[in-house]
Protein backbone atom coordinates (compact mmCIF):
# COMPACT_ATOMS: atom_id res chain seq x y z
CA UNK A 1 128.21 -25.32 65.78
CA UNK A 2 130.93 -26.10 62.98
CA UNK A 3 129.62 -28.27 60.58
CA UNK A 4 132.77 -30.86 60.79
CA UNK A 5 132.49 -30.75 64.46
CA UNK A 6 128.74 -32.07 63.92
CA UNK A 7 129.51 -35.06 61.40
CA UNK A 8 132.68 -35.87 63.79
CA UNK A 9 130.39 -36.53 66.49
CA UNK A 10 127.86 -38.66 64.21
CA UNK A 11 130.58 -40.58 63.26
CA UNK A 12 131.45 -41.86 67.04
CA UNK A 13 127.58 -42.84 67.48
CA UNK A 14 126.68 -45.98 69.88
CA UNK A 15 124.08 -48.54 68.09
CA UNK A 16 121.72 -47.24 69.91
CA UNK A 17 121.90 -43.88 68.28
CA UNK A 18 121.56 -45.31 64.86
CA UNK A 19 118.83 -43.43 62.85
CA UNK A 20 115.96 -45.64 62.04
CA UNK A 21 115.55 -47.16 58.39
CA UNK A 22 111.67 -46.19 56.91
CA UNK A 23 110.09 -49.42 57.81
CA UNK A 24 109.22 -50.89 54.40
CA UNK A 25 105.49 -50.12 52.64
CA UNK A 26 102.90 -53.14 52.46
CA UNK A 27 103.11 -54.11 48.85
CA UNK A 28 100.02 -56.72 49.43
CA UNK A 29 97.93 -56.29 46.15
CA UNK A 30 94.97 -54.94 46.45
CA UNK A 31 92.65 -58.21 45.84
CA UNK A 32 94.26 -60.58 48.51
CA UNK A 33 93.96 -57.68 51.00
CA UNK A 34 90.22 -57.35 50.30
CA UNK A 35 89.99 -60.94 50.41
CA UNK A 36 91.37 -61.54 53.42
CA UNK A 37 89.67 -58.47 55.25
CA UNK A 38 87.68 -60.12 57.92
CA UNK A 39 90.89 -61.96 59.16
CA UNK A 40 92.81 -61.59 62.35
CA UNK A 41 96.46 -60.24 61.35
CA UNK A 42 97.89 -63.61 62.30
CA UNK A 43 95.32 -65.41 60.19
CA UNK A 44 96.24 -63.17 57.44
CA UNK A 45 100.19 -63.25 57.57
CA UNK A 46 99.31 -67.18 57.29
CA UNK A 47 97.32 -66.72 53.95
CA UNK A 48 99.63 -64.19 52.54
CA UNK A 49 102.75 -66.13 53.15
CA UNK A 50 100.93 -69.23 52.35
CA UNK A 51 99.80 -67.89 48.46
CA UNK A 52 102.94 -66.33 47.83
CA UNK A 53 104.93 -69.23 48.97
CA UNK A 54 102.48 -71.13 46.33
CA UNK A 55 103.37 -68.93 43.61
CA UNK A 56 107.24 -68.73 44.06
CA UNK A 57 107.67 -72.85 44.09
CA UNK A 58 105.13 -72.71 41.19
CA UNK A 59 107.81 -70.34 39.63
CA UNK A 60 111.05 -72.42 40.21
CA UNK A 61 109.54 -75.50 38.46
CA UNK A 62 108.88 -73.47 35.69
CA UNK A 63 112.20 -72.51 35.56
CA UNK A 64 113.85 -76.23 36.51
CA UNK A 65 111.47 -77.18 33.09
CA UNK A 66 113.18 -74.30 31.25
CA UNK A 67 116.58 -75.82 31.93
CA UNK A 68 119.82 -75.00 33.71
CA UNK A 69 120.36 -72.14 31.97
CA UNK A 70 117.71 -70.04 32.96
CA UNK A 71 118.51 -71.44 36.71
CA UNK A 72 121.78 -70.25 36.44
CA UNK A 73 120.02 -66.62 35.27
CA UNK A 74 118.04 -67.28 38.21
CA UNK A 75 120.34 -67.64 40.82
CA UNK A 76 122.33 -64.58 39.27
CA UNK A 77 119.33 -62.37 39.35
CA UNK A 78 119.18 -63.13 43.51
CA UNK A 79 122.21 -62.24 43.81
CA UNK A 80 122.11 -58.53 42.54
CA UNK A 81 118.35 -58.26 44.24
CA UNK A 82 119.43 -59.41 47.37
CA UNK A 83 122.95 -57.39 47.11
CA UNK A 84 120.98 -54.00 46.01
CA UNK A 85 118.84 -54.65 49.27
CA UNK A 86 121.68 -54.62 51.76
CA UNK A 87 123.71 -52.10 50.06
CA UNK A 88 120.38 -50.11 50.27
CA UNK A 89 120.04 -50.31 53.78
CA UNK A 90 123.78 -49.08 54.21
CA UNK A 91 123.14 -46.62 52.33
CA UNK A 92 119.52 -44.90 54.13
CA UNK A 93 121.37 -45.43 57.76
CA UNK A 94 124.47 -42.98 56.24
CA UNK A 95 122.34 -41.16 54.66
CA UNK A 96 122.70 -38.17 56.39
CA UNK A 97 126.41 -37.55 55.56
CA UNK A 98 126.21 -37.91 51.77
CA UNK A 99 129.37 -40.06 51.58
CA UNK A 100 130.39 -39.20 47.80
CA UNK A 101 130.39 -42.10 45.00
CA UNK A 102 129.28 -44.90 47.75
CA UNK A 103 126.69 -46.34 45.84
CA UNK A 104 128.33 -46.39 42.52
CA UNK A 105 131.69 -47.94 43.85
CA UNK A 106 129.06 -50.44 45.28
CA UNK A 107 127.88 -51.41 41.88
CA UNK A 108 131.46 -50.95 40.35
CA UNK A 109 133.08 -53.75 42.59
CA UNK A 110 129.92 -55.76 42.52
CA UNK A 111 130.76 -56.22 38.64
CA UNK A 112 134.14 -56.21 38.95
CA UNK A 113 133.96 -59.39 41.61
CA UNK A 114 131.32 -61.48 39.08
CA UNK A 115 133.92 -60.42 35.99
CA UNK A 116 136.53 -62.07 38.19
CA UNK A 117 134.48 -65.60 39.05
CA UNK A 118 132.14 -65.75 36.34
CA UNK A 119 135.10 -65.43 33.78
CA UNK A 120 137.18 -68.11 35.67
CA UNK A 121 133.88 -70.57 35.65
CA UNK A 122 134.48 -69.86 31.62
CA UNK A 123 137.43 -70.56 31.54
CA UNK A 124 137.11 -74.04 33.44
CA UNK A 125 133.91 -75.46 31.70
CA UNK A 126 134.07 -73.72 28.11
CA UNK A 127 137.95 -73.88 27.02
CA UNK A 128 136.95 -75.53 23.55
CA UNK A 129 134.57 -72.70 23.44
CA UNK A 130 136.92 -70.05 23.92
CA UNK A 131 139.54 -71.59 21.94
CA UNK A 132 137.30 -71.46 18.91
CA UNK A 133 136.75 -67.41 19.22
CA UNK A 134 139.83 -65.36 18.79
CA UNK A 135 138.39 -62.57 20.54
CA UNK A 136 137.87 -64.51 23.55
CA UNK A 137 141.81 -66.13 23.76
CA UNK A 138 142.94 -62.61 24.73
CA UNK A 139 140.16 -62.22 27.44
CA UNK A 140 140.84 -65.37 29.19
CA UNK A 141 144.03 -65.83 29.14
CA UNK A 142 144.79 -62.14 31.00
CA UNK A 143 141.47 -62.62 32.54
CA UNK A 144 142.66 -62.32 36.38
CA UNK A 145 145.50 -59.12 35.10
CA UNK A 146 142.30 -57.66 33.55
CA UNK A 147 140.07 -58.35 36.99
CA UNK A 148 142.68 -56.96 39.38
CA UNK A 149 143.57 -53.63 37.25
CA UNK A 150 139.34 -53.14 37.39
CA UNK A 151 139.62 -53.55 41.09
CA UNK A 152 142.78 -51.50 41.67
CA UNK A 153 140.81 -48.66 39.57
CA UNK A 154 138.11 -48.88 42.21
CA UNK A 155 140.14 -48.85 44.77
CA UNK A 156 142.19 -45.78 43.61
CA UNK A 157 138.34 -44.20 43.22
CA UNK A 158 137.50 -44.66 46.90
CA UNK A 159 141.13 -43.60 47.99
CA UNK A 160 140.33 -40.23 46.41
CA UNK A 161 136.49 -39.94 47.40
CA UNK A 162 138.08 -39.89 51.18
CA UNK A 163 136.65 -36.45 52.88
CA UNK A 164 138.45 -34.87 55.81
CA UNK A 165 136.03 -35.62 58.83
CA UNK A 166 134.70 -38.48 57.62
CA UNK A 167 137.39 -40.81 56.85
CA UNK A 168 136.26 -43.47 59.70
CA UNK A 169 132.44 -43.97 58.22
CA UNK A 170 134.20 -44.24 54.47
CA UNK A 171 135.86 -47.14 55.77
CA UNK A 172 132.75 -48.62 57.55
CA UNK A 173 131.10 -48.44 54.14
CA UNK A 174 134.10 -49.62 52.39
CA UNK A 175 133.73 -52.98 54.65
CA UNK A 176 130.16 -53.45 54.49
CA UNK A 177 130.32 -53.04 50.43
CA UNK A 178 133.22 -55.92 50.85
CA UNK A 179 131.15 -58.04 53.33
CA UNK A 180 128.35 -57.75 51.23
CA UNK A 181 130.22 -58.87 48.27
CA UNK A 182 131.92 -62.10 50.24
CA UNK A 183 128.24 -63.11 51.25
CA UNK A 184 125.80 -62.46 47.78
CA UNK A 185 128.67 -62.78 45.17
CA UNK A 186 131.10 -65.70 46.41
CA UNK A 187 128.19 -67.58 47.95
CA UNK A 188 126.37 -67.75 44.22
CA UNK A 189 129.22 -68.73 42.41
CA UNK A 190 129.09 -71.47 44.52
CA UNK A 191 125.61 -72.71 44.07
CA UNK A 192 126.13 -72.39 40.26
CA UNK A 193 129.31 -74.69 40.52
CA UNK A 194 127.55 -76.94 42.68
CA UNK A 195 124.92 -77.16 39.41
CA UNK A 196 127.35 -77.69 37.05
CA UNK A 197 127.96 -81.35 38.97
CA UNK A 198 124.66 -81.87 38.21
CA UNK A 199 121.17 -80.64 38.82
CA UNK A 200 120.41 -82.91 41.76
CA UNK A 201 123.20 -81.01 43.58
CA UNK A 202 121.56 -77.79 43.14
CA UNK A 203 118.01 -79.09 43.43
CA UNK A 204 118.14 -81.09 46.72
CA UNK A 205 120.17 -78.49 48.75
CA UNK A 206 117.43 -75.93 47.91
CA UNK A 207 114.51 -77.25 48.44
CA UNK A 208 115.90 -78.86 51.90
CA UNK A 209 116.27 -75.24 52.78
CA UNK A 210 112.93 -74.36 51.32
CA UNK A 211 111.15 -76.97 52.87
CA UNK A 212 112.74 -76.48 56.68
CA UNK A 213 111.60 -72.88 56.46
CA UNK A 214 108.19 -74.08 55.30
CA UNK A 215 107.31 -77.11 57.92
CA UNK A 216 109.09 -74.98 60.85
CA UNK A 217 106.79 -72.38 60.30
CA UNK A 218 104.28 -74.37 60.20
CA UNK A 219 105.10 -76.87 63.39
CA UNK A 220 105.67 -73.28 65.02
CA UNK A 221 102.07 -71.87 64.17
CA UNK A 222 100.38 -74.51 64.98
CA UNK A 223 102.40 -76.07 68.18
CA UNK A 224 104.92 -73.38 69.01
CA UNK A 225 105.22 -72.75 72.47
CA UNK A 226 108.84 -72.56 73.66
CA UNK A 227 111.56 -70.06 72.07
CA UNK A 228 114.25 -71.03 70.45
CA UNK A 229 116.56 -67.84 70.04
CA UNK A 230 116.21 -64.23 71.28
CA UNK A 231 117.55 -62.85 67.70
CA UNK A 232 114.18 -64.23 66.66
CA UNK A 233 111.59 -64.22 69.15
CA UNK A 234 108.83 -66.39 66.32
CA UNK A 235 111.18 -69.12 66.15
CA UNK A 236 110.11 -72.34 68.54
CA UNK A 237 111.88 -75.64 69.84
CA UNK A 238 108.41 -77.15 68.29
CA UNK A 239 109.42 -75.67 64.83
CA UNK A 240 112.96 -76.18 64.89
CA UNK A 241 112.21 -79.97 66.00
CA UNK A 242 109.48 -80.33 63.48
CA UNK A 243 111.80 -79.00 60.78
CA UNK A 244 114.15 -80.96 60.83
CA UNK A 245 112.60 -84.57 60.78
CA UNK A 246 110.02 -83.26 58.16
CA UNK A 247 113.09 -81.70 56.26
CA UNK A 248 115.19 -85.41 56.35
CA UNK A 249 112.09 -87.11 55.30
CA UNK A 250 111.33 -85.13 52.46
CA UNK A 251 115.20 -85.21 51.08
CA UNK A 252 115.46 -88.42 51.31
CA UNK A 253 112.27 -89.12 49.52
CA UNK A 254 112.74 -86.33 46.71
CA UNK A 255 116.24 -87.93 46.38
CA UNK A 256 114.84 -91.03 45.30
CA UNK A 257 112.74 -89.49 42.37
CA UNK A 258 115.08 -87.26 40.90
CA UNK A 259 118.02 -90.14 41.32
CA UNK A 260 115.82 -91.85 38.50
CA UNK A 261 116.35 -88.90 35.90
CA UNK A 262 119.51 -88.66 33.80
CA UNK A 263 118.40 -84.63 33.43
CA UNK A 264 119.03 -83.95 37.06
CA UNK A 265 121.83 -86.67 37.91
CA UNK A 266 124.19 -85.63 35.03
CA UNK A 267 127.00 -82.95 35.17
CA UNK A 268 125.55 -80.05 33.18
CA UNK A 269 127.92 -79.50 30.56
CA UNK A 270 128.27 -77.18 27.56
CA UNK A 271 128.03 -78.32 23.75
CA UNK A 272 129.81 -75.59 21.74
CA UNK A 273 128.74 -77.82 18.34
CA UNK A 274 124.88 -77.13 19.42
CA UNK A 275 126.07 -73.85 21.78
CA UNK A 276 123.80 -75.48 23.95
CA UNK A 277 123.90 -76.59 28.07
CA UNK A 278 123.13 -80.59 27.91
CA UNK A 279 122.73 -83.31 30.33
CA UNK A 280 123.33 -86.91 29.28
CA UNK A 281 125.55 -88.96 30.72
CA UNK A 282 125.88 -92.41 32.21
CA UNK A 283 124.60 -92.01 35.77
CA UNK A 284 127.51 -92.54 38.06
CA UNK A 285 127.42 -95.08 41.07
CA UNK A 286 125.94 -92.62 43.01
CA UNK A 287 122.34 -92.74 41.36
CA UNK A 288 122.71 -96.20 40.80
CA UNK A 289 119.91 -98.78 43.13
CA UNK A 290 121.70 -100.93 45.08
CA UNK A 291 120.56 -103.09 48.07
CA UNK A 292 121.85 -102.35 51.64
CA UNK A 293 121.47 -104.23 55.00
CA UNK A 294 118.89 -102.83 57.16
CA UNK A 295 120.55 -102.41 60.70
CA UNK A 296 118.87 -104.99 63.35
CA UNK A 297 117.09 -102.05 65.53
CA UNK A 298 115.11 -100.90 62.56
CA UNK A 299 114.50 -104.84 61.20
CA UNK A 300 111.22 -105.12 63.31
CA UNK A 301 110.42 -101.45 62.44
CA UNK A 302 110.47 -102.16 58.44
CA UNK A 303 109.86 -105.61 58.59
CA UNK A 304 112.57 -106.67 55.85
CA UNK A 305 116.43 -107.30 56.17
CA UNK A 306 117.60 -105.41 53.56
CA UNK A 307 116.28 -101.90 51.12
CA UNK A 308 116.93 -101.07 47.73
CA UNK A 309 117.74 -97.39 47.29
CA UNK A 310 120.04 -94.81 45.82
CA UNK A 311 123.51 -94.15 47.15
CA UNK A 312 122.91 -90.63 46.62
CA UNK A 313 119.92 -90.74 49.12
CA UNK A 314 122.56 -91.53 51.99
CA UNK A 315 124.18 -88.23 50.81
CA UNK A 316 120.69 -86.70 50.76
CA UNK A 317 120.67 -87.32 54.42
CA UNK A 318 123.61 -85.21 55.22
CA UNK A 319 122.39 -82.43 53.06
CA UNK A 320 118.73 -82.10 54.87
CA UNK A 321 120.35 -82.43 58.57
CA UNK A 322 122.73 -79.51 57.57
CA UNK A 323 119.85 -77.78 56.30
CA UNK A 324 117.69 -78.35 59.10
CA UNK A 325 120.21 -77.78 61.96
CA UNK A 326 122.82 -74.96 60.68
CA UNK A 327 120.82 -73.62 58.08
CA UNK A 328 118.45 -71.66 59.84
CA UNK A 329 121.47 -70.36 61.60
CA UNK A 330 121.77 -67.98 58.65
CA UNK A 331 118.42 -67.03 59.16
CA UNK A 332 119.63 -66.10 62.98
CA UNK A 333 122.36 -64.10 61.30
CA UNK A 334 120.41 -61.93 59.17
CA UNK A 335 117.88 -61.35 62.36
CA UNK A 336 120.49 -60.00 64.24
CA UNK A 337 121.65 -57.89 61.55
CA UNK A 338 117.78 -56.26 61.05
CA UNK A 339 117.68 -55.88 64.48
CA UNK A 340 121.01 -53.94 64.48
CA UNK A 341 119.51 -51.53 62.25
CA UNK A 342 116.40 -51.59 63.69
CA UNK A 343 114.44 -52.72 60.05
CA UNK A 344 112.25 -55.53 60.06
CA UNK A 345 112.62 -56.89 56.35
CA UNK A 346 115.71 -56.44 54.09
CA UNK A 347 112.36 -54.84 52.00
CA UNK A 348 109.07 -55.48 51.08
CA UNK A 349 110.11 -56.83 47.47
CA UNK A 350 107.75 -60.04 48.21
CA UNK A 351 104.32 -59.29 50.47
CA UNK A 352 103.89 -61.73 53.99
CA UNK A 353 108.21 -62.75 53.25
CA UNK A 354 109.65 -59.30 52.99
CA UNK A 355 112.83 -58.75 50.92
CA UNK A 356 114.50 -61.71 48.54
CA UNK A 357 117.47 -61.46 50.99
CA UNK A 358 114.80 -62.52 53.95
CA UNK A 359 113.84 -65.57 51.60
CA UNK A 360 117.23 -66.65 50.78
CA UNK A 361 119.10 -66.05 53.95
CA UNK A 362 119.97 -69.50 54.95
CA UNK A 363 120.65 -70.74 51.09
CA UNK A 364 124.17 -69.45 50.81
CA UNK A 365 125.45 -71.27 54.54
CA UNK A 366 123.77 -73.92 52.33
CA UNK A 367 125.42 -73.55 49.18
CA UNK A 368 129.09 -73.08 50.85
CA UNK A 369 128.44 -76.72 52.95
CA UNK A 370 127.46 -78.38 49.41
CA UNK A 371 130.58 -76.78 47.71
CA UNK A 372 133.10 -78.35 50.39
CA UNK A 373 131.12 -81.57 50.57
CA UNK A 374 131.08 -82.61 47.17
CA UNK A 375 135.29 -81.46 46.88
CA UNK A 376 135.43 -83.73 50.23
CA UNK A 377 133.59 -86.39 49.38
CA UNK A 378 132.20 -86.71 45.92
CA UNK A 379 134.41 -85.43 43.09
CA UNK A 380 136.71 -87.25 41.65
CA UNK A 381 139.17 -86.37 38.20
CA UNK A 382 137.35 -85.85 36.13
CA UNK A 383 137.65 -86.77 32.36
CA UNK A 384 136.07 -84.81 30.40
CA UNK A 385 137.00 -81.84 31.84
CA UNK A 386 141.15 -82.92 31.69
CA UNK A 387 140.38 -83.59 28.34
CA UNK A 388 139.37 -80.19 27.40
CA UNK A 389 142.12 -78.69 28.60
CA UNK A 390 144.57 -80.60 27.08
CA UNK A 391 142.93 -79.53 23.78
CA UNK A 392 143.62 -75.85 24.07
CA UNK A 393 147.67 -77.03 24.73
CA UNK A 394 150.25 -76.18 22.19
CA UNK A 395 150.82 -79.25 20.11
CA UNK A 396 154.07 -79.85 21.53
CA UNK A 397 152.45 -79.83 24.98
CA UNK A 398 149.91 -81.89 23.92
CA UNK A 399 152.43 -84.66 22.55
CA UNK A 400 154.29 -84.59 25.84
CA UNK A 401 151.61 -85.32 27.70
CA UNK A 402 150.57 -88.46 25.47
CA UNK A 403 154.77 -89.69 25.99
CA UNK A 404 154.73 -89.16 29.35
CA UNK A 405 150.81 -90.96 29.70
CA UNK A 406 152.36 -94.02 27.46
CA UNK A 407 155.42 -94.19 29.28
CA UNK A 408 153.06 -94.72 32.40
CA UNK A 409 150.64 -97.52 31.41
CA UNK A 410 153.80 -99.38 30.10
CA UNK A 411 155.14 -99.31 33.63
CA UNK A 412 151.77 -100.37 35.24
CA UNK A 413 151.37 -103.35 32.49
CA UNK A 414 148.51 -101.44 30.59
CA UNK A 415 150.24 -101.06 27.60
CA UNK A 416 152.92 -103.28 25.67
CA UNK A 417 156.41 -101.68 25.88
CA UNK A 418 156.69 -102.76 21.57
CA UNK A 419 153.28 -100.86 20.93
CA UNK A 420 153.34 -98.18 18.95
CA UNK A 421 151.45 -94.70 18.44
């Protein structure tokens, strides 16, 4: 049989025909698996999730201590991981017909996509920055010429990698690296512009996700009895329920605490006189107590007529219901996706969770829902950042924006017609 007749009919394969993925190896260490030796697997999954769930919240304080800085590093560091494991998994299915330069056009457009965002996020929040370093000017101001000429060079690469016979799986791969891209890159710029408003926008989101995962596992261990989804045949009505009230609960309450701290509530915002990220502002209304009328059902319930509490933690209520009721939703997603390649984990980068794309599945439906609430809802003009930009203008520019200002607060009655300036 002709070679090119063979990979012609691989390339019209049903699902059903798709070659298996090596199931991942247990990467358990050694001393929790002799520890937990005379355990039932069930009992074991428990501790092993349990521990390691320990140890990665453990981790993220550390990290919320170190600043927003290192978060950012953080959430940048996800995103490669958990793009290198789904690129990976395109890449072991194809295997077989040793599609040429896949995997480095992967990585190619996967830096040429964070050139294009993470340039324009410094070019929104560090334009006195950049205006200070010659060297930069050039870079930013061509910055999205620069970003599509990378691109168009990738793209001309893949045009010419195109091999007679397989043309219809280049283009399969071609999406999936683009898919891939949309949902690790995009999705992370978000969450990092969402911190940027300040850390309580980055913090609350997360952990809602975090702890939904966490107390529906748990309601489902313990009182699990009815499924919730085919896609994943673990997941209850007892755990989805028990989520989501323990998940509103707990953002509401971790609202309140960090709506007391000027390090979480402020915008994060750079200081190129210290080159350092800093937080102080004064707190907007948001994370400001006020009282509020308790509604006459719940009266007898609390036994008081009105509640001091945070604006914010009304917001917090929205967040945790999202989380709780459309964020697993990604999770549902990425099940039907492992099940389409017949894999169980994305990999086994963390033992009892799998890969980080398993752990962080439902955080970017998250971060895209935060993104478009706070533009809906929240944000406002804001100063500061207006004012920054109209210090990198031309001086001319600069002094027709302060006639034009004037000539407006005259007309409102702000300013006297005879003042001068």
């Amino acid at each position: 049989v002709d070679l090119e007749e063979r990979f012609c009919e691989l390339d019209l394969r049903s699902d059903s025909d798709i070659p298996d993925v090596p199931p991942p190896t247990d990467s358990t260490p050694e001393i929790l698996k002799r520890a937990l030796s005379g355990l039932s697997a069930r009992w074991k999954n428990w501790w092993i999730r349990g521990i390691l769930s320990l140890a990665m919240i453990s981790g993220f304080f550390l990290i919320i201590y170190l600043g927003s800085f290192m978060l950012m590093l953080l959430v940048l560091s996800i995103q490669v991981k958990c793009y290198h494991e789904i690129i990976t998994i395109g890449y072991r299915v194809y295997h077989s017909y040793d599609l040429p330069w896949f995997r480095s056009l992967s990585w190619y457009f996967l830096l040429c996509v964070n050139y294009f965002f993470y340039g324009e996020t410094v070019a929104d929040y560090f334009a006195t920055f950049v205006q200070r370093r010659e060297q930069l000017q050039f870079l930013i101001r061509y910055h999205r010429f620069i970003s599509f000429a990378l691109y168009l060079t990738g793209f001309c690469m893949f045009v010419l990698s195109l091999v007679k016979k397989h043309y219809r799986l280049q283009f399969y791969m071609f999406a999936w690296t683009h898919v891939t891209l949309l949902i690790t890159v995009t999705q992370s710029h978000l969450v990092i512009q969402n911190l940027f408003e300040g850390m309580i926008w980055f913090l609350v989101p997360i952990s809602s996700v975090i702890c939904n995962d966490i107390t529906a596992y748990i309601f489902g261990f313990f009182f699990g009895r009815t499924p919730l989804i085919k896609l994943s045949p673990k997941k209850t009505w007892e755990g989805f329920i028990g989520g989501f009230f323990s998940t509103v609960v707990f953002g509401f309450i971790f609202s309140y605490f960090l709506a007391q701290h000027q390090y979480f509530v402020c915008p994060v915002e750079y200081n190129s006189e210290t080159n350092r990220f800093v937080t102080e502002c004064e707190p907007s209304e948001l994370f400001q107590m006020k009282k509020y009328s308790v509604p006459p059902l719940l009266q007898a319930v609390l036994g008081r007529e009105t509640v001091n509490m945070y604006p914010f933690q009304m917001h917090s209520f929205a967040l945790s219901t999202f989380a709780s009721l459309i964020g697993p939703f990604g999770g549902f997603f990425a099940s039907g996706f492992k099940r389409a390649f017949k894999i169980k984990d994305f990999a086994d980068t963390i033992p009892g969770h799998g890969g980080i794309m398993d752990r962080f599945d439902c955080q970017y439906l998250m971060a895209t829902f935060v993104h478009v609430y706070i533009t809906s809802f929240i944000r406002g003009p804001n100063p500061s950042k207006l004012l920054k930009q109209l210090l990198i203008l031309q001086p001319e520019q600069q002094l027709s924006v302060y006639k034009t200002l004037k000539s407006h607060l005259v007309e409102k009655g702000i300013l006297q017609p005879s003042l001068r300036g």
